[in-house]
N, C-alpha and C. Protein backbone atom coordinates (compact mmCIF):
# COMPACT_ATOMS: atom_id res chain seq x y z
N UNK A 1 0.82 -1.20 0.00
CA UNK A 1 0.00 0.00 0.00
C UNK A 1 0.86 1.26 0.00
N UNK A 2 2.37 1.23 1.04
CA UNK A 2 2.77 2.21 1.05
C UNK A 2 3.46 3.05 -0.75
N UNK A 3 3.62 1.38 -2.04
CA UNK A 3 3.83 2.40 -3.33
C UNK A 3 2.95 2.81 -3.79
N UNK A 4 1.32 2.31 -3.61
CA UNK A 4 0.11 3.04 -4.42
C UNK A 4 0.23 4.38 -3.75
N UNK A 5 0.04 4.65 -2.31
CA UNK A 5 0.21 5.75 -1.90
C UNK A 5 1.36 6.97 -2.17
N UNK A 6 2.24 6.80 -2.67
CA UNK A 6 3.42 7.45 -3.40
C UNK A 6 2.51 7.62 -4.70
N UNK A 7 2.32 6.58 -5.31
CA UNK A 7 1.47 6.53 -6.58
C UNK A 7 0.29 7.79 -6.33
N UNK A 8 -0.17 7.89 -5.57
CA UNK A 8 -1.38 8.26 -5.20
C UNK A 8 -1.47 10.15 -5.19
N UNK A 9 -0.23 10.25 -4.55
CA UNK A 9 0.47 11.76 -4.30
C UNK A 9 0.64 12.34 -5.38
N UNK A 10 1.64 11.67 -5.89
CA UNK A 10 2.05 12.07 -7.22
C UNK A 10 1.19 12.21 -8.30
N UNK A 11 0.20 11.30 -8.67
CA UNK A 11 -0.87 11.53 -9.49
C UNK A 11 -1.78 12.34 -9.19
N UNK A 12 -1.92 12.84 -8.04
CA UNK A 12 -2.89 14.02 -7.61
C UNK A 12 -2.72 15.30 -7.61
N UNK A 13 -1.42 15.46 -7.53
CA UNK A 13 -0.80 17.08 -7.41
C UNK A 13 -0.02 17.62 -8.67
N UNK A 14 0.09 16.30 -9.62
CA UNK A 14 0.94 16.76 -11.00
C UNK A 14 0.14 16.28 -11.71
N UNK A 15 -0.20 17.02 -13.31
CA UNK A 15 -0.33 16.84 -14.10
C UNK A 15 -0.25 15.10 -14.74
N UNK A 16 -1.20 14.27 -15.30
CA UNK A 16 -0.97 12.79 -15.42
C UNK A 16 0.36 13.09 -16.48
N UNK A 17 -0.04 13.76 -17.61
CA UNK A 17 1.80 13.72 -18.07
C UNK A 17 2.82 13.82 -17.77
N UNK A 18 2.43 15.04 -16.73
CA UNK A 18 3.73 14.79 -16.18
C UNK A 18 4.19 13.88 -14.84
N UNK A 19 3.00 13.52 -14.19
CA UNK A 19 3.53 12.41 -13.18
C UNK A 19 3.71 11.47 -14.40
N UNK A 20 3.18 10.15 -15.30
CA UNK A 20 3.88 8.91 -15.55
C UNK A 20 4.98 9.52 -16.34
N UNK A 21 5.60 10.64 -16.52
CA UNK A 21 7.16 10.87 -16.93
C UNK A 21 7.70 10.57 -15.61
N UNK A 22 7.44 10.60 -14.76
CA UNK A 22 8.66 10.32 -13.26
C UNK A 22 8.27 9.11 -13.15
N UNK A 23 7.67 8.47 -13.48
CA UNK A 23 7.09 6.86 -13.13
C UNK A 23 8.11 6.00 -13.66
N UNK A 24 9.21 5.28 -12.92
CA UNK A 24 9.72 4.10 -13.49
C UNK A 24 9.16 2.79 -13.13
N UNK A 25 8.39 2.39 -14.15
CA UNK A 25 8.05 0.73 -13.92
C UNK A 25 9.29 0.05 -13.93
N UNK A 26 9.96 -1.37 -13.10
CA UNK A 26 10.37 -2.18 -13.13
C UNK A 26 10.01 -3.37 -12.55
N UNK A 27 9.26 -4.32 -13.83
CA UNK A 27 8.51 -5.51 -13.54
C UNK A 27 9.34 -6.10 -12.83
N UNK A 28 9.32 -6.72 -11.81
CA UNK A 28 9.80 -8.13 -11.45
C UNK A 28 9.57 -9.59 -12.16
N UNK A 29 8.29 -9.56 -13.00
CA UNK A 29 7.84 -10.32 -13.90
C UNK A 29 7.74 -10.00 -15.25
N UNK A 30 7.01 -10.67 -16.06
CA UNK A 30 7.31 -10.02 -17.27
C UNK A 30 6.63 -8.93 -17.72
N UNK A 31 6.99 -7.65 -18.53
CA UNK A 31 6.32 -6.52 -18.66
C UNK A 31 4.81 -6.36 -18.43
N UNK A 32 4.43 -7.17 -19.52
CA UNK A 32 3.27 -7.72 -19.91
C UNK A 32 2.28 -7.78 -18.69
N UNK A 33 2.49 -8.66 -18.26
CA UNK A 33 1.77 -8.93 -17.15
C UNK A 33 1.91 -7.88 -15.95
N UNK A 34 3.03 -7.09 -15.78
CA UNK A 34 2.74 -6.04 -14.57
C UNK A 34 1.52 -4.90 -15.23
N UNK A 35 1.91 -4.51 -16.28
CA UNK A 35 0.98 -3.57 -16.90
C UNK A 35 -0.28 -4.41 -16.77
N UNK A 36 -0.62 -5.78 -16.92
CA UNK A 36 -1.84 -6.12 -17.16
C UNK A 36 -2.58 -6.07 -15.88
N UNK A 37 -1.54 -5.94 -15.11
CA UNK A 37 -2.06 -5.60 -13.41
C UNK A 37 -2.86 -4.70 -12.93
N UNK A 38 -1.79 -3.70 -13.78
CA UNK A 38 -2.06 -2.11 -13.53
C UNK A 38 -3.35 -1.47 -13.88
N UNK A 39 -3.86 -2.46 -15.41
CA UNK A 39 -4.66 -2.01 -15.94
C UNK A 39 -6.02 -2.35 -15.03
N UNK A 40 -5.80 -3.47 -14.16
CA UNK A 40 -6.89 -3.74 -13.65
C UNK A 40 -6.82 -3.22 -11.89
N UNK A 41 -6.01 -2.41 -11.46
CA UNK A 41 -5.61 -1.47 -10.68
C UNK A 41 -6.68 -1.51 -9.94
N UNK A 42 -6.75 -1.62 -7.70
CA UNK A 42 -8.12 -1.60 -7.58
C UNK A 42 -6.97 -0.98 -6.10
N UNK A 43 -6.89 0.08 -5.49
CA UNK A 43 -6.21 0.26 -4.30
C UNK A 43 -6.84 -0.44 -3.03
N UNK A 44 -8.48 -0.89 -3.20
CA UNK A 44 -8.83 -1.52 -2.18
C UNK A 44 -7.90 -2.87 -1.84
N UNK A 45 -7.31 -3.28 -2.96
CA UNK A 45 -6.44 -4.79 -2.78
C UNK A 45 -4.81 -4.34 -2.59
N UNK A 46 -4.36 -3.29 -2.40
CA UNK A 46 -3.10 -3.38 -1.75
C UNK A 46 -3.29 -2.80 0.09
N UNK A 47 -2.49 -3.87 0.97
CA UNK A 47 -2.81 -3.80 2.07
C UNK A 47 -1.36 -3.42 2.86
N UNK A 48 -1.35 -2.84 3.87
CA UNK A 48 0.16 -3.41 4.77
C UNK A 48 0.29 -4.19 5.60
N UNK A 49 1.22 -4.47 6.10
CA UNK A 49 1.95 -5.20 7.33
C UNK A 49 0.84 -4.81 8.62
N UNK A 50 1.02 -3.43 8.83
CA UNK A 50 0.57 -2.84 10.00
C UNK A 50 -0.56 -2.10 9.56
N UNK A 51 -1.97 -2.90 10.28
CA UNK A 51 -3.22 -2.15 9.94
C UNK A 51 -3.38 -0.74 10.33
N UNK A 52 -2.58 -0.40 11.26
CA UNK A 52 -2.86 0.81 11.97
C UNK A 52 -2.26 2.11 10.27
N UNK A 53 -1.50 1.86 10.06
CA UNK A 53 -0.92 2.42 8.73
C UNK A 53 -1.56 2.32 7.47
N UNK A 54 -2.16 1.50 7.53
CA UNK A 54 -3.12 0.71 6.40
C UNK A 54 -4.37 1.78 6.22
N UNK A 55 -4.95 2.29 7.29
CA UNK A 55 -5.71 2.61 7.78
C UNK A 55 -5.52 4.34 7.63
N UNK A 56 -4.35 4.65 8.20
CA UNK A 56 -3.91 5.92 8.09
C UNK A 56 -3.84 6.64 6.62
N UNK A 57 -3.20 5.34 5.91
CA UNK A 57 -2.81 5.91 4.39
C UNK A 57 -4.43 5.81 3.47
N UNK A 58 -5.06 4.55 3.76
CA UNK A 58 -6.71 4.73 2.91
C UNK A 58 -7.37 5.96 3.47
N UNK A 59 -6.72 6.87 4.47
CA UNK A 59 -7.56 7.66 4.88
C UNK A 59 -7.19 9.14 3.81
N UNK A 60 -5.38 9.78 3.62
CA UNK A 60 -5.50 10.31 2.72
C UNK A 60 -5.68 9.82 1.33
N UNK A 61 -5.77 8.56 0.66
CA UNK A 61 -6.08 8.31 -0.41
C UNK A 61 -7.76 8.52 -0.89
N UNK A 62 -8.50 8.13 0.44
CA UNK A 62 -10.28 8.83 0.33
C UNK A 62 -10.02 10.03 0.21
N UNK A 63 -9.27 11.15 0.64
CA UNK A 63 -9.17 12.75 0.80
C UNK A 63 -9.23 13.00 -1.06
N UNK A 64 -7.97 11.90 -1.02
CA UNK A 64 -8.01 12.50 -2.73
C UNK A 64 -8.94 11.64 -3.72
N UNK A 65 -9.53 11.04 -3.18
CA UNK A 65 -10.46 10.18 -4.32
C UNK A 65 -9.72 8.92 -4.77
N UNK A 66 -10.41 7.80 -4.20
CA UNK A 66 -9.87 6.73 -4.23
C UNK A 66 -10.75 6.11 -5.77
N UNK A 67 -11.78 6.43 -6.56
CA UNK A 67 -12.10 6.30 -7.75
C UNK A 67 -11.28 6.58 -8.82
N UNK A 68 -11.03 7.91 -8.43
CA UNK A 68 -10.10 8.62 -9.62
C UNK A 68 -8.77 8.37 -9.51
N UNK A 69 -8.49 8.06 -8.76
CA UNK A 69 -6.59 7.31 -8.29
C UNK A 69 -6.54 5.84 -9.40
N UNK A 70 -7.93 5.30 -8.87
CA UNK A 70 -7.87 3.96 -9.27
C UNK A 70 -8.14 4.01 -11.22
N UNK A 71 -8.55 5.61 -11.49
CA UNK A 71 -8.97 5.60 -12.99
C UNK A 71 -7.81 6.01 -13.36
N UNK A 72 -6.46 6.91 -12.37
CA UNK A 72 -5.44 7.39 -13.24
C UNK A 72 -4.18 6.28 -13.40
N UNK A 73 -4.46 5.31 -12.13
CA UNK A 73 -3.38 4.19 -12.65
C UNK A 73 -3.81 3.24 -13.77
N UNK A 74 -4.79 3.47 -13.54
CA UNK A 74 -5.49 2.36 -15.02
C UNK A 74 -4.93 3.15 -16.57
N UNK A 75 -5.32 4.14 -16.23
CA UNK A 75 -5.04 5.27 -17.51
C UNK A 75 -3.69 4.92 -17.73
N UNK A 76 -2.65 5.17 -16.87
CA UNK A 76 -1.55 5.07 -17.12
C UNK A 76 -0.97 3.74 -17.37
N UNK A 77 -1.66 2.67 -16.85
CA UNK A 77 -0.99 0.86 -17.47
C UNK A 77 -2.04 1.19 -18.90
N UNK A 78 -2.56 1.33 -19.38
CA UNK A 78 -2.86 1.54 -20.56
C UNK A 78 -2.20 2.32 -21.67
N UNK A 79 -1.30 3.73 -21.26
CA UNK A 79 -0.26 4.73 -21.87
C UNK A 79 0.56 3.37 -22.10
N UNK A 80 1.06 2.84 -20.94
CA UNK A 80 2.27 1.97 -20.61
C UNK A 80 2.34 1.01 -22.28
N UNK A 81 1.30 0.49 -21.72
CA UNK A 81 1.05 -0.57 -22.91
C UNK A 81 0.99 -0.22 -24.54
N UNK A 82 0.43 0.85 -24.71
CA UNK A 82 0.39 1.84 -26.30
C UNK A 82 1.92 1.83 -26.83
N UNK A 83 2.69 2.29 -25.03
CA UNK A 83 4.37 2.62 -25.67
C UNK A 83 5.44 1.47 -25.83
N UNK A 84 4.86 0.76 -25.17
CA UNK A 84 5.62 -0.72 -25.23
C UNK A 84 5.83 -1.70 -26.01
């Protein structure tokens, strides 16, 4: 939860062009499939370690709209995929 929330910042306060220009993807798996992740992007399914934090961070991610977070990472594994 704590990279959607980085994710989350950044897509809210910059421009989407210009946040996925600072965005480095590096799959651990194959491209393909992280983007195919992305595209199906849902922040309710990334969790932490420590609920108490878990809890803290879904709280500014509701501040900024946890719909539209979840429409700009989608947006962006979709850019991903056009350029790839």
């Amino acid at each position: 939860l704590w990279c959607a929330w980085e994710l989350c910042i950044l897509f809210s306060f910059a421009r989407e062009e210009n946040a996925a220009e600072r965005v480095v993807l590096i799959p651990l798996e194959r491209s393909s499939e992280a983007i195919r992740e992305l595209a199906t992007f849902d922040v309710a399914q990334a969790h932490c370690y420590d609920p108490n934090a878990e809890a803290r961070l879904l709280v500014t991610i509701e501040a900024v709209n946890r719909s539209q977070f979840n429409r700009r990472i989608r947006h962006w594994a979709k850019m991903m995929h056009q350029t790839a």
